[in-house]
Protein backbone atom coordinates (compact mmCIF):
# COMPACT_ATOMS: atom_id res chain seq x y z
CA UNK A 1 101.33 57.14 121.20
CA UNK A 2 101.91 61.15 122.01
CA UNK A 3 105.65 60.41 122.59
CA UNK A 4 108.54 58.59 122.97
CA UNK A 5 109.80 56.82 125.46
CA UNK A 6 112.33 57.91 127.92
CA UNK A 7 115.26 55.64 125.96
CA UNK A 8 113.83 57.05 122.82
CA UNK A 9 113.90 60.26 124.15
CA UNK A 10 117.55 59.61 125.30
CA UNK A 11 118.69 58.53 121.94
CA UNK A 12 117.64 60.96 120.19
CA UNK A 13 119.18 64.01 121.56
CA UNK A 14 122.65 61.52 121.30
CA UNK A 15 122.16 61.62 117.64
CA UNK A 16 120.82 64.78 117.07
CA UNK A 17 124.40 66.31 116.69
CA UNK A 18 125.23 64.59 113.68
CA UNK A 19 128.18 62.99 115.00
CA UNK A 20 128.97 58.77 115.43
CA UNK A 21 128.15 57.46 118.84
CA UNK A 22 129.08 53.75 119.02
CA UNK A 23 126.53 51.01 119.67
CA UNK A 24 128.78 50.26 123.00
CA UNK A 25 128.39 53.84 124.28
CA UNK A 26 124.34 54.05 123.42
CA UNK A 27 124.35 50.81 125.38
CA UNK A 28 125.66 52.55 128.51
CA UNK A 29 123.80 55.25 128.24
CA UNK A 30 120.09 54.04 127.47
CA UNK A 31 121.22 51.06 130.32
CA UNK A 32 120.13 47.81 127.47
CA UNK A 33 121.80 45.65 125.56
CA UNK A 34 123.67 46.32 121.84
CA UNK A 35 120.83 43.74 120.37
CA UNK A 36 118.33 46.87 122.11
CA UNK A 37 120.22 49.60 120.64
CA UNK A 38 119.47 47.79 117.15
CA UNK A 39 116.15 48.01 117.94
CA UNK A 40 116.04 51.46 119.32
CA UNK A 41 117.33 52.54 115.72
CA UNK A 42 115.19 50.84 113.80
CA UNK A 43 112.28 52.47 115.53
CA UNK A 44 113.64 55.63 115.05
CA UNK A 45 114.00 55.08 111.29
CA UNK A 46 110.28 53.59 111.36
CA UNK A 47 108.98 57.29 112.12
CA UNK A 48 111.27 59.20 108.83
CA UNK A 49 114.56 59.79 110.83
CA UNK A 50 117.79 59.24 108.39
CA UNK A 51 120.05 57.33 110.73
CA UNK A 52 123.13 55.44 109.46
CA UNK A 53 125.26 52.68 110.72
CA UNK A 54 129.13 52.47 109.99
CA UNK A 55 131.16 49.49 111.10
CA UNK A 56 134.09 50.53 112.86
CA UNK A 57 132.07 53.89 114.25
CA UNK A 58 128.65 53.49 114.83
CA UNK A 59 125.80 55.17 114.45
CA UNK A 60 124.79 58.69 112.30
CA UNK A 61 121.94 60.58 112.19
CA UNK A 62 122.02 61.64 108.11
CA UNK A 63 121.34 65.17 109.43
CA UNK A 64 121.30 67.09 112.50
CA UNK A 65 117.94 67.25 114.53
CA UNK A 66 116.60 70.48 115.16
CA UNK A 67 113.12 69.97 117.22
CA UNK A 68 110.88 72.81 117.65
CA UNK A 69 110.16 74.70 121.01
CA UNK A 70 107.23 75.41 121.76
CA UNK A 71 108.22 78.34 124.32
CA UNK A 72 110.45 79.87 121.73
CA UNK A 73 107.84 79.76 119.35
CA UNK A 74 105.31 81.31 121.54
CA UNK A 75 107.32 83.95 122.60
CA UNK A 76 108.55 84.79 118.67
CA UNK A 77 104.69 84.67 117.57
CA UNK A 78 103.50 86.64 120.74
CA UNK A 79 100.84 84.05 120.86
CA UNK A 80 99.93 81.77 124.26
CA UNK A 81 98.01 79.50 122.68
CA UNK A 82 100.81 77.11 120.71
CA UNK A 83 100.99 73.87 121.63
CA UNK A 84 103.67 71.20 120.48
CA UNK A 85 103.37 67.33 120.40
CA UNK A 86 106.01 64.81 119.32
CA UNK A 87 103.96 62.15 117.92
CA UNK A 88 99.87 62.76 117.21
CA UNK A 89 97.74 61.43 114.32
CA UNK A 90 96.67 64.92 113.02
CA UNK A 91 97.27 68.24 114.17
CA UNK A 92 94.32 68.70 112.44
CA UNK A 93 92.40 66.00 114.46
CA UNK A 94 94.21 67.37 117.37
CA UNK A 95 92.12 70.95 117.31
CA UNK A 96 89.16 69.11 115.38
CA UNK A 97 88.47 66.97 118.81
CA UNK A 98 88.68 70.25 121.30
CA UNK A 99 85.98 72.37 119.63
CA UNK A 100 84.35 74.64 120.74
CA UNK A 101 86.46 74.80 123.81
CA UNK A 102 89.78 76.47 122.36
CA UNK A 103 90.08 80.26 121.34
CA UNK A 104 90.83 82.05 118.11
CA UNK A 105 94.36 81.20 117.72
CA UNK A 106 95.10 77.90 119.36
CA UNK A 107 98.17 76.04 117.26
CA UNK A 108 99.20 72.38 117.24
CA UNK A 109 102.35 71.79 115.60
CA UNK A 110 103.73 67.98 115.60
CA UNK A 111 107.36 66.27 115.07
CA UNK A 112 105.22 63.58 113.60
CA UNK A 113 101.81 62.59 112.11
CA UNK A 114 101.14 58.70 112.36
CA UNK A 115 97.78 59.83 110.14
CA UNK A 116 98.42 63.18 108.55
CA UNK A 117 95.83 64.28 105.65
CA UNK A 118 95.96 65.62 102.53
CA UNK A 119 93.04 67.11 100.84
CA UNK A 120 90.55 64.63 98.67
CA UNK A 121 91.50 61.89 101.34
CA UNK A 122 95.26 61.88 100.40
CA UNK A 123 97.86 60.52 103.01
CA UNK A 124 100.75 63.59 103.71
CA UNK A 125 103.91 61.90 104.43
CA UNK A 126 105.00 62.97 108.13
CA UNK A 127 108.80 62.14 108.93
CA UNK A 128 109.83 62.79 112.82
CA UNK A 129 111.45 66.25 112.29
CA UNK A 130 111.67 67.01 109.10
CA UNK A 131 109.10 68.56 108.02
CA UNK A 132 106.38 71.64 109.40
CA UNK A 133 102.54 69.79 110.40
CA UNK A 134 100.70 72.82 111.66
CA UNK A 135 97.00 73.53 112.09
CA UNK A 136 95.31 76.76 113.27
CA UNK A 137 92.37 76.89 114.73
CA UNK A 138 89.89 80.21 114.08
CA UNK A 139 86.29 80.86 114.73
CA UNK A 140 83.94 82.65 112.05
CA UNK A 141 81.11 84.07 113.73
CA UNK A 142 79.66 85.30 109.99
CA UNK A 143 79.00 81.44 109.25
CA UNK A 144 80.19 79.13 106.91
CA UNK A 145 78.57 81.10 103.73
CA UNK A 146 81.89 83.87 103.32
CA UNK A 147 84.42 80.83 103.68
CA UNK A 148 84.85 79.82 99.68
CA UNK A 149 87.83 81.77 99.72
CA UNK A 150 89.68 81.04 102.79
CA UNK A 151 91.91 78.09 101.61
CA UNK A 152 93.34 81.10 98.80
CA UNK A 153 93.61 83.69 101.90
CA UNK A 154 95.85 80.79 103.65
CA UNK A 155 98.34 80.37 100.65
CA UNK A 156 98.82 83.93 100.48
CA UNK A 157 99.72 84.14 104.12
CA UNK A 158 101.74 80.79 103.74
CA UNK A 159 104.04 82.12 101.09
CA UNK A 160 104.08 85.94 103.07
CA UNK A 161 105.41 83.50 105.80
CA UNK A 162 108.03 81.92 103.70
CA UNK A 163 109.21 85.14 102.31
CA UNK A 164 109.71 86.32 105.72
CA UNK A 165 112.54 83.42 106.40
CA UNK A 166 114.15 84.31 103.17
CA UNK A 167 112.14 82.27 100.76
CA UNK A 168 111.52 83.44 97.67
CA UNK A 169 109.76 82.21 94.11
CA UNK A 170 106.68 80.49 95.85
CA UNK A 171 103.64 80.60 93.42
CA UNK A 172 100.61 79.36 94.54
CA UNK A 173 98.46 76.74 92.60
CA UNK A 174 94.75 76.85 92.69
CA UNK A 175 92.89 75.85 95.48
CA UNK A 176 95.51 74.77 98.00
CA UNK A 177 98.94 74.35 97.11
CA UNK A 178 102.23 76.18 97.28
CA UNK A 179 104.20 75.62 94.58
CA UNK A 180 108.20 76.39 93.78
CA UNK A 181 109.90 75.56 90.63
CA UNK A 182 106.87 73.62 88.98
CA UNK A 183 106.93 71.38 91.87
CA UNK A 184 104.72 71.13 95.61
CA UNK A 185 106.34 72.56 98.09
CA UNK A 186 103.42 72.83 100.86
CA UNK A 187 99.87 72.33 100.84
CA UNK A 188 96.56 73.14 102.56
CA UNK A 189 93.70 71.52 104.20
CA UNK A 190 90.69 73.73 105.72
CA UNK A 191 88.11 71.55 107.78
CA UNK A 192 85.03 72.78 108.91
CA UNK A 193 82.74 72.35 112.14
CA UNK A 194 79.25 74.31 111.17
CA UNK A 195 75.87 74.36 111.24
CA UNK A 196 74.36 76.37 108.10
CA UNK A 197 73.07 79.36 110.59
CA UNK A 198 75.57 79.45 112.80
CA UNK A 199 79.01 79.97 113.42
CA UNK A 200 81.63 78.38 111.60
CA UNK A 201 84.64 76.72 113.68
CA UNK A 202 87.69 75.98 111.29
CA UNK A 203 91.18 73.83 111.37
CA UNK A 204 93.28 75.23 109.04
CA UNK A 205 95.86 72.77 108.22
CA UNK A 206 99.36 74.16 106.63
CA UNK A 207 102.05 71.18 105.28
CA UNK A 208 105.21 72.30 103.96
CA UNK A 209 108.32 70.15 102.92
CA UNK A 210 111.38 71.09 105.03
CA UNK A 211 113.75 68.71 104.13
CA UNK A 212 112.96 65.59 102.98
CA UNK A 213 114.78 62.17 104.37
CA UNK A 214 115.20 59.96 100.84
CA UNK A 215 113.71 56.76 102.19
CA UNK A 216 110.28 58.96 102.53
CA UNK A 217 110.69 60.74 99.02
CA UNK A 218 110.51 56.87 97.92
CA UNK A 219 106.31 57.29 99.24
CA UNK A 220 105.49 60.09 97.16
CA UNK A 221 103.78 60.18 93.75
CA UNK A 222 104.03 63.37 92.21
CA UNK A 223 106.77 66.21 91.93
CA UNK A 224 107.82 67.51 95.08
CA UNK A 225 110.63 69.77 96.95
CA UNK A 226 111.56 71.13 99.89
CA UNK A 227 113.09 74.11 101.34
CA UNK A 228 116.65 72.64 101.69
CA UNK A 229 117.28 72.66 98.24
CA UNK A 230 115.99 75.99 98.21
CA UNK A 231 118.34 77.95 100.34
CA UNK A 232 121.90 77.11 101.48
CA UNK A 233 120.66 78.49 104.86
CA UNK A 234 119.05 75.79 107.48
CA UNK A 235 115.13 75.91 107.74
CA UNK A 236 114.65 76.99 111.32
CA UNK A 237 110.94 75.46 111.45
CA UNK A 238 110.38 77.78 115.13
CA UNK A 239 110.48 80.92 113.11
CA UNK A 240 108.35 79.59 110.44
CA UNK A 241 106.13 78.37 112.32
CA UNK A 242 105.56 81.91 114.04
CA UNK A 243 105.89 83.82 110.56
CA UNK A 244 103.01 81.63 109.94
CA UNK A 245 100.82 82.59 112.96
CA UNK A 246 101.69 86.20 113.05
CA UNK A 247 100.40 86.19 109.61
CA UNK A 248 96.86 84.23 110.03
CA UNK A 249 96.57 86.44 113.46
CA UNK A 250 96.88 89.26 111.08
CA UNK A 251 94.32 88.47 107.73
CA UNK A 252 92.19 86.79 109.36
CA UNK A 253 90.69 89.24 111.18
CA UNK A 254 90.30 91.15 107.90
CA UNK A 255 88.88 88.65 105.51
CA UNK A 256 86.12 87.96 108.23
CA UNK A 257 85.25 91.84 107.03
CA UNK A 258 86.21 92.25 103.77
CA UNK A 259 86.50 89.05 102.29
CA UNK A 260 89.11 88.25 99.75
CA UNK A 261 88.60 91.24 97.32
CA UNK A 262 91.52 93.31 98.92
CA UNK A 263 94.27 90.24 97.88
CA UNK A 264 93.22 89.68 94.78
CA UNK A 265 96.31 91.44 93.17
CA UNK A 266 98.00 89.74 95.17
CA UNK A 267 96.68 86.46 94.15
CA UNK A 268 96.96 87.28 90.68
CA UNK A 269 101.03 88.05 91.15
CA UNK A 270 101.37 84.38 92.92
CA UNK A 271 99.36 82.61 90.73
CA UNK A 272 101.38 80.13 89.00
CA UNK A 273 98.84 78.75 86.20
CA UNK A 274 97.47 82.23 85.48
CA UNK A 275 97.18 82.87 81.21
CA UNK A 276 98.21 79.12 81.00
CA UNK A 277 96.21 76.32 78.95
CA UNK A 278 94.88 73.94 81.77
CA UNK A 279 92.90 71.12 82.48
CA UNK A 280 89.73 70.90 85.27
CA UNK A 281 89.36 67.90 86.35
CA UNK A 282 85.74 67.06 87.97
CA UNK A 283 84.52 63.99 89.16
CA UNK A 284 83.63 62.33 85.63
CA UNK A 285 84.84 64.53 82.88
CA UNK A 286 87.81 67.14 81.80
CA UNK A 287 87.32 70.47 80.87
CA UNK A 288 90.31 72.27 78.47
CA UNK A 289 90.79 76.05 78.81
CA UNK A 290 93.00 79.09 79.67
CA UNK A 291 93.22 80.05 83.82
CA UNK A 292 92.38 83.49 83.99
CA UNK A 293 92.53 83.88 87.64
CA UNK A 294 90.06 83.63 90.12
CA UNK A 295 87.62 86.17 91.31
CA UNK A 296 86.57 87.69 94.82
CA UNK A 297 85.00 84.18 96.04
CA UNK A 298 87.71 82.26 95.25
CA UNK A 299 86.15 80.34 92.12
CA UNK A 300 88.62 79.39 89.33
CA UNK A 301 87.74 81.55 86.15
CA UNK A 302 88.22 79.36 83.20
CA UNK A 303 88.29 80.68 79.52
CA UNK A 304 86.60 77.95 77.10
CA UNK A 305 85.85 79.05 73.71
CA UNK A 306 85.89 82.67 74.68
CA UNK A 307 83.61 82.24 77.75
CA UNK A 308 84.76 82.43 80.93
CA UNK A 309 83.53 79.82 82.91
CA UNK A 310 83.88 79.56 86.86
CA UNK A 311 84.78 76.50 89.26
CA UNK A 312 84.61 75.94 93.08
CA UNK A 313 86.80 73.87 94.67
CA UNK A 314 85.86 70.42 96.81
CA UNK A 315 85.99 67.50 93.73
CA UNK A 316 87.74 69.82 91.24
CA UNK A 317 91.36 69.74 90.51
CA UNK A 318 93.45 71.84 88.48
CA UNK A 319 96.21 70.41 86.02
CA UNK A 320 98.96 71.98 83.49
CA UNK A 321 97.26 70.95 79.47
């Protein structure tokens, strides 16, 4: 399914005000029955939507729906290539299944992700509009080799992004995460089409909690938040999601040249574990130190017993001692 229905489509845009519609006056309008218009809700709840029934005066959405435009977008990111689906497994899958025949720049953003991925084969939880799914697709013509760093290049333009809206005191967590108030706020996933000698095609896949409906909060296992409780200003996910391309259109470009020793500062500023004890976590052990940073590949530097010792990402994971 890449959308909904025309009924579905109908309802929606009836509750995306905020206000109560009856269940006689969705009847009129979608042309079924009241038993349908139960049904018509419930399927809208199914994919994350917050919608509330009141004897007496009907039906709520919890919030009002905001859906992103993929013109607007286009024309705020100066960038053609955007596309926007209602309903897809994976934005990332989206791009994944069109190489090599997009250009530097293509976009898929998504109201919702039946199958949306989080790194180490996690599930990301994808509620119909509430939320930002959006993948970027860019070509590296110096091969997969200079890539260990990209997923840290890609926080640092996630939280320039953020600060653009008015977002401010994201940290980023080693390899892939944006972090705000000790908590995820967003995270990434970089997947790779290469052969060793050749050009590297990449989906870079960018998550971030908008505002999250309470029934989906219920699904997730670890400290989260979202930008709602972050600002008393409303998210307007068509201007982040163009903050987000204007800023991958612009460091991309340069780390393909000069790799990711001109943001290390910045890195190092963002960094919310930095000087901290900390735990790695590999596949079969733990391994106790102080994060001192990382350095120009991207490797975690870990101090052990007055070594530093250094960690790539893939299996590894990083955790507060």
């Amino acid at each position: 399914m890449s959308e909904l229905n025309e009924q579905g489509n109908t309802l929606l845009n009836l509750l995306a005000d905020g206000e109560f519609h009856s269940g006689e006056k969705i009847g009129e309008l979608l042309g079924v029955s009241r038993t349908s218009v139960n049904n018509y809700i419930k399927a809208l709840q199914e994919i994350g939507l917050d919608i509330y029934k009141v004897p007496g005066r009907g039906y709520q959405s919890a919030n009002p729906i905001e859906l992103l435009d993929e013109k607007l977008i286009r024309s705020l990111s100066n960038n053609s290539l955007v596309k926007v689906e209602q309903i897809l497994d994976s934005t990332n899958q989206w791009l994944l299944d069109k190489i090599p025949n997009i250009k530097n720049g293509q976009t898929c953003i998504a109201e919702y992700q039946l199958a949306g991925r989080g790194r180490r084969g996690r599930t990301w939880v994808s509620p119909f509009a509430s939320h930002l799914y959006f993948s970027y697709y860019w070509r590296f013509d110096a091969g997969i080799d200079k890539l260990s760093g990209l997923s840290l290049l890609v926080g640092i333009a996630t939280v320039n992004a953020l600060e653009k809206i008015g977002v401010q005191g994201v940290a980023l967590k080693w390899p892939n995460d944006i972090y705000c108030q000790g908590k995820k706020l967003a995270g990434i996933l970089i997947e790779l089409n290469a052969q060793a000698t050749e050009a590297c095609h990449t989906v870079i896949g960018i998550g971030i909690n908008v505002r999250m409906p309470p029934e989906q909060a219920k699904l997730i296992d670890q400290p989260w938040i979202d930008l709602s409780s972050l600002s008393h200003e409303k998210v307007d996910r068509n201007r982040l999601s163009a903050a987000l391309i204007s800023e991958l259109q612009q460091l991309l470009p340069e780390y393909e040249k000069n790799g990711l020793q001109p943001h290390l500062k910045r890195w190092f500023d963002l960094d919310c574990f930095l000087n901290k004890p900390v735990n790695v976590l590999l596949a079969d052990k733990n391994k106790a130190g102080i994060c001192r940073g990382i350095d120009e590949t991207g490797a975690l530097l870990l101090e052990c017993d007055g070594n530093i010792e250094t960690f790539i990402g893939g299996e590894v994971s990083l955790r507060l001692a």
